[in-house]
Protein backbone atom coordinates (compact mmCIF):
# COMPACT_ATOMS: atom_id res chain seq x y z
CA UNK A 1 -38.31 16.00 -43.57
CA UNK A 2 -41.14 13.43 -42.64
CA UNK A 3 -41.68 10.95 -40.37
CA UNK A 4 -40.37 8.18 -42.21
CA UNK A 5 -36.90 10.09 -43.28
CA UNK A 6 -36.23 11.33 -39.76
CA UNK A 7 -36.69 7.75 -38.59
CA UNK A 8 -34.17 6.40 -40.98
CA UNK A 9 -31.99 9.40 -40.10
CA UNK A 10 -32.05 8.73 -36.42
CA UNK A 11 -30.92 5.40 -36.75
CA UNK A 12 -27.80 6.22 -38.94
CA UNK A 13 -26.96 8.51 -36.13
CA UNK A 14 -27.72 11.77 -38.54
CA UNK A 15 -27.58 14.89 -36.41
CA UNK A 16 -29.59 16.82 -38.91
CA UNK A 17 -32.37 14.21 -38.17
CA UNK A 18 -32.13 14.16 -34.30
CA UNK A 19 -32.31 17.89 -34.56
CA UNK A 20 -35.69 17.26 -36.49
CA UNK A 21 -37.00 15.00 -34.09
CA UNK A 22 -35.90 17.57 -31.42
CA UNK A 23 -37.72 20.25 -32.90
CA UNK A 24 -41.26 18.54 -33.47
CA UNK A 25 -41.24 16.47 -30.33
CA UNK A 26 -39.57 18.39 -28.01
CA UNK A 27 -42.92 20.47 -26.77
CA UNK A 28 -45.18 17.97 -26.71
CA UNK A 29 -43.05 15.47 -24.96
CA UNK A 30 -42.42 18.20 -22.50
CA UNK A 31 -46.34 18.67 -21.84
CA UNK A 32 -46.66 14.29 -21.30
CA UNK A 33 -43.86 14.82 -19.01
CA UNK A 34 -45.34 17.96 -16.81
CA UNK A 35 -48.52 16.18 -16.43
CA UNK A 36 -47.42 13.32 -15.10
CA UNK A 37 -44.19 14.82 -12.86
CA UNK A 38 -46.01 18.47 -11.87
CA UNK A 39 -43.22 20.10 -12.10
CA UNK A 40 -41.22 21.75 -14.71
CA UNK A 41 -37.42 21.62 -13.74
CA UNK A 42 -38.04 17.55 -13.22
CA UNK A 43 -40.08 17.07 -16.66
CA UNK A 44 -37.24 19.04 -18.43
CA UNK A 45 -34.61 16.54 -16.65
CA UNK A 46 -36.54 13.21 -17.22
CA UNK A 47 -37.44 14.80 -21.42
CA UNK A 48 -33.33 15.40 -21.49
CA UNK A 49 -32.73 11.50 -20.77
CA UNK A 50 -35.76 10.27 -22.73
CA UNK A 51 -33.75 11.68 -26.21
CA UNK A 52 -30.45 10.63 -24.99
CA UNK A 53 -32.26 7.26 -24.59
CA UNK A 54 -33.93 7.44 -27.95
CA UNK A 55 -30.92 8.67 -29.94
CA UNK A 56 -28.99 5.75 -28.49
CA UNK A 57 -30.98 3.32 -28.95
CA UNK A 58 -32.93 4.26 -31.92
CA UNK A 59 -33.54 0.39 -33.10
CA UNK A 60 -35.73 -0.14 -30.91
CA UNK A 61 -38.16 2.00 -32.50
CA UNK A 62 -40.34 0.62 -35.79
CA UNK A 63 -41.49 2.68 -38.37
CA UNK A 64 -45.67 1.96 -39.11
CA UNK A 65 -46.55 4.92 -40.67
CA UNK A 66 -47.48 8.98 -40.10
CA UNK A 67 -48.12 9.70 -36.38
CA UNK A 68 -46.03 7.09 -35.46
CA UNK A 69 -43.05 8.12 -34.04
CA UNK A 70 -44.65 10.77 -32.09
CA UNK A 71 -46.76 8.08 -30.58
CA UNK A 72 -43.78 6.29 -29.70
CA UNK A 73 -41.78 9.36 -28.55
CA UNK A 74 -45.09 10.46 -25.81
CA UNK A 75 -45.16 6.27 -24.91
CA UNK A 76 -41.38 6.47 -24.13
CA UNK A 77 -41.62 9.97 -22.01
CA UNK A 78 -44.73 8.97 -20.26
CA UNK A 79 -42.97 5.15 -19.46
CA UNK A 80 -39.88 7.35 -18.26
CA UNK A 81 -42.36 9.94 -15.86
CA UNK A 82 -43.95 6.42 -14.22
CA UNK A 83 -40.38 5.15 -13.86
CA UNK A 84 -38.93 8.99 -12.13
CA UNK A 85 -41.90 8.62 -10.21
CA UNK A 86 -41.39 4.84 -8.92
CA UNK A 87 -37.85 5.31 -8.20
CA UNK A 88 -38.91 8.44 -6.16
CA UNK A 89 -41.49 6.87 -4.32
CA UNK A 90 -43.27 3.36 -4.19
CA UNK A 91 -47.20 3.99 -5.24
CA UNK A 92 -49.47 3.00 -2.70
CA UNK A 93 -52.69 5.01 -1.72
CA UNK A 94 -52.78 8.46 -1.07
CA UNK A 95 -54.51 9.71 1.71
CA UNK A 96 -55.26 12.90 1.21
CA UNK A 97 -57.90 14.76 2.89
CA UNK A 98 -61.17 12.72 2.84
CA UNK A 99 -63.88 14.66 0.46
CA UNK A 100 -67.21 13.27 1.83
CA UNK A 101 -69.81 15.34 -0.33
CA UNK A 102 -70.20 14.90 -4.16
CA UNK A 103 -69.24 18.02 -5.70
CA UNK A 104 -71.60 18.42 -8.39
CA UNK A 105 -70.46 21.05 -11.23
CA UNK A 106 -72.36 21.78 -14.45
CA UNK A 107 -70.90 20.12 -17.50
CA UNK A 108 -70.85 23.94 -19.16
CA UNK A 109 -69.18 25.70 -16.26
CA UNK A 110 -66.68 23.52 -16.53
CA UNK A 111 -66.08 24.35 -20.16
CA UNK A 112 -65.72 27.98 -19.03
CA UNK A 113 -62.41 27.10 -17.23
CA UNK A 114 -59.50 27.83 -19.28
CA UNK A 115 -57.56 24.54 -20.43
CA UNK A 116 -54.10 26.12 -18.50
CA UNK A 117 -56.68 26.49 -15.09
CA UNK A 118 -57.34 22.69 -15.64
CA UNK A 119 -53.77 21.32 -16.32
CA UNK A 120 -52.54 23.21 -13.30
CA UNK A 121 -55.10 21.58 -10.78
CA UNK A 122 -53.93 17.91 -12.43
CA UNK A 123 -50.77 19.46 -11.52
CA UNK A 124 -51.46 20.11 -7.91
CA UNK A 125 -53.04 16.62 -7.46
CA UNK A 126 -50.82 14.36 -5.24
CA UNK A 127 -48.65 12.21 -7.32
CA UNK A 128 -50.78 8.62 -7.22
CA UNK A 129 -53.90 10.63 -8.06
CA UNK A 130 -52.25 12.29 -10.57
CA UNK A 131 -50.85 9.41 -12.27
CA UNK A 132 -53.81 7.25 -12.36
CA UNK A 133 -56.14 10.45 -14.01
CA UNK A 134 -53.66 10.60 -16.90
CA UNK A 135 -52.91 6.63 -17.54
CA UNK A 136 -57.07 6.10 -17.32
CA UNK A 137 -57.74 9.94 -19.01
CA UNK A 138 -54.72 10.98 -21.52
CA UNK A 139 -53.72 7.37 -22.09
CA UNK A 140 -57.13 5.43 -21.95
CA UNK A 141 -55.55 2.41 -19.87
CA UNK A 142 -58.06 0.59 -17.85
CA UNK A 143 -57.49 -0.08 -14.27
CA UNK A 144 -56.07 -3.81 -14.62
CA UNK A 145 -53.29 -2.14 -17.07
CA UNK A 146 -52.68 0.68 -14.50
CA UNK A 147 -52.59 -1.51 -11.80
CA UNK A 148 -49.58 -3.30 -13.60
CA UNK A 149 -48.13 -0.73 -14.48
CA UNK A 150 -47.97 0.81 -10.75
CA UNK A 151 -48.12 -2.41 -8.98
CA UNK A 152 -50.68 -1.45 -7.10
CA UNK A 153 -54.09 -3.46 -7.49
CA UNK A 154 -57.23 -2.56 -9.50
CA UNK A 155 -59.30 -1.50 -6.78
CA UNK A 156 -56.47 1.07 -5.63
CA UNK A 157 -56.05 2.30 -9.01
CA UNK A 158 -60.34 3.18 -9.21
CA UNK A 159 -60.31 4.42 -5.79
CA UNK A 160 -57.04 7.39 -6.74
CA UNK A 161 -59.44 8.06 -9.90
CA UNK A 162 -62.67 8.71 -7.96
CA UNK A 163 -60.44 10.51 -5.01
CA UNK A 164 -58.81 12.60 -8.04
CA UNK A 165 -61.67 13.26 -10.46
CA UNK A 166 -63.53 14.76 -6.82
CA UNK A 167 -60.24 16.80 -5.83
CA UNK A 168 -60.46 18.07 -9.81
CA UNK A 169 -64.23 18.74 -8.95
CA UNK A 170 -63.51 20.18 -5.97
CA UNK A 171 -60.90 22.78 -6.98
CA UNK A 172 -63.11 23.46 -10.27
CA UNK A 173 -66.47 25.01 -7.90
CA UNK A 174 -63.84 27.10 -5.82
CA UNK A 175 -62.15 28.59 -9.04
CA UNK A 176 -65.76 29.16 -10.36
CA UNK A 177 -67.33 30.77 -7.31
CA UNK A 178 -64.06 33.09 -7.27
CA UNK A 179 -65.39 33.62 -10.63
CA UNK A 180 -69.20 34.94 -10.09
């Protein structure tokens, strides 16, 4: 089945075709979800509503081609992550601990680090950090359209980037001097 027929399925209500969109979307949705909520059990919950949400209201989708109803699927889970998290908790600033030094890590170490090392330190970032790295990073928003989307203003949203990108930086040199 592609794309287009599993669309048209979904909207008649055709289990066969929900099954289909299940089965290709499932994972990757999954992945959106973990990045943005750090933590399995909670992604898995929020993924479960997003396709109850989807087959119900399956209109709202429009087919424009390949690749895109799996855009639309990840913009629907990563809309419902932001929306888990705001319910949660308002975003404001984090304070984490303040990292006064620069970390400075060579573009090639970092390659060395395994892509699972990375996603779990995103993972481990506080929640406004974390959010603001993947809107700017994963879904190339700039900081006006994060700030929005947050309602938090565009200086807060650049400040959780630079506090998150030196965490990342941070947690990158430990895991490569444990390394040597």
């Amino acid at each position: 089945m592609n794309e287009q027929e599993i669309s048209q399925g979904c909207l008649k209500g055709n289990r066969e075709a929900q099954r289909e969109l299940y089965s290709r979307c499932a994972g990757a949705m999954l992945s959106v979800g973990m990045r943005y909520l750090a933590d399995r059990e909670t992604a898995e919950d929020v993924l479960h509503d997003v396709f109850i949400g989807v087959f119900t209201h399956f209109d709202k989708f429009t087919y424009r081609g390949e690749g895109s109803l799996m855009a639309w699927m990840k913009r629907v889970m990563v809309n419902a992550s932001l929306d888990y998290l705001r319910r949660r908790t308002p975003f404001e600033t984090v304070e984490v601990e303040k990292v006064k030094d620069e970390v400075e890590i060579d573009p090639s170490d970092v390659e060395t680090v395994p892509t699972d090392v990375i996603m779990r330190f995103i993972s481990e970032l506080p929640d406004g950090y974390r959010t603001v790295f993947n809107l700017f990073t994963f879904e190339e928003k700039s900081h006006r359209e994060i700030a929005e989307m947050l309602g938090i203003n565009e200086k807060s949203s650049s400040s959780q980037l630079s506090r998150a990108k030196t965490l990342l930086q941070k947690k990158i040199k430990e895991y490569l001097n444990l390394q040597a």
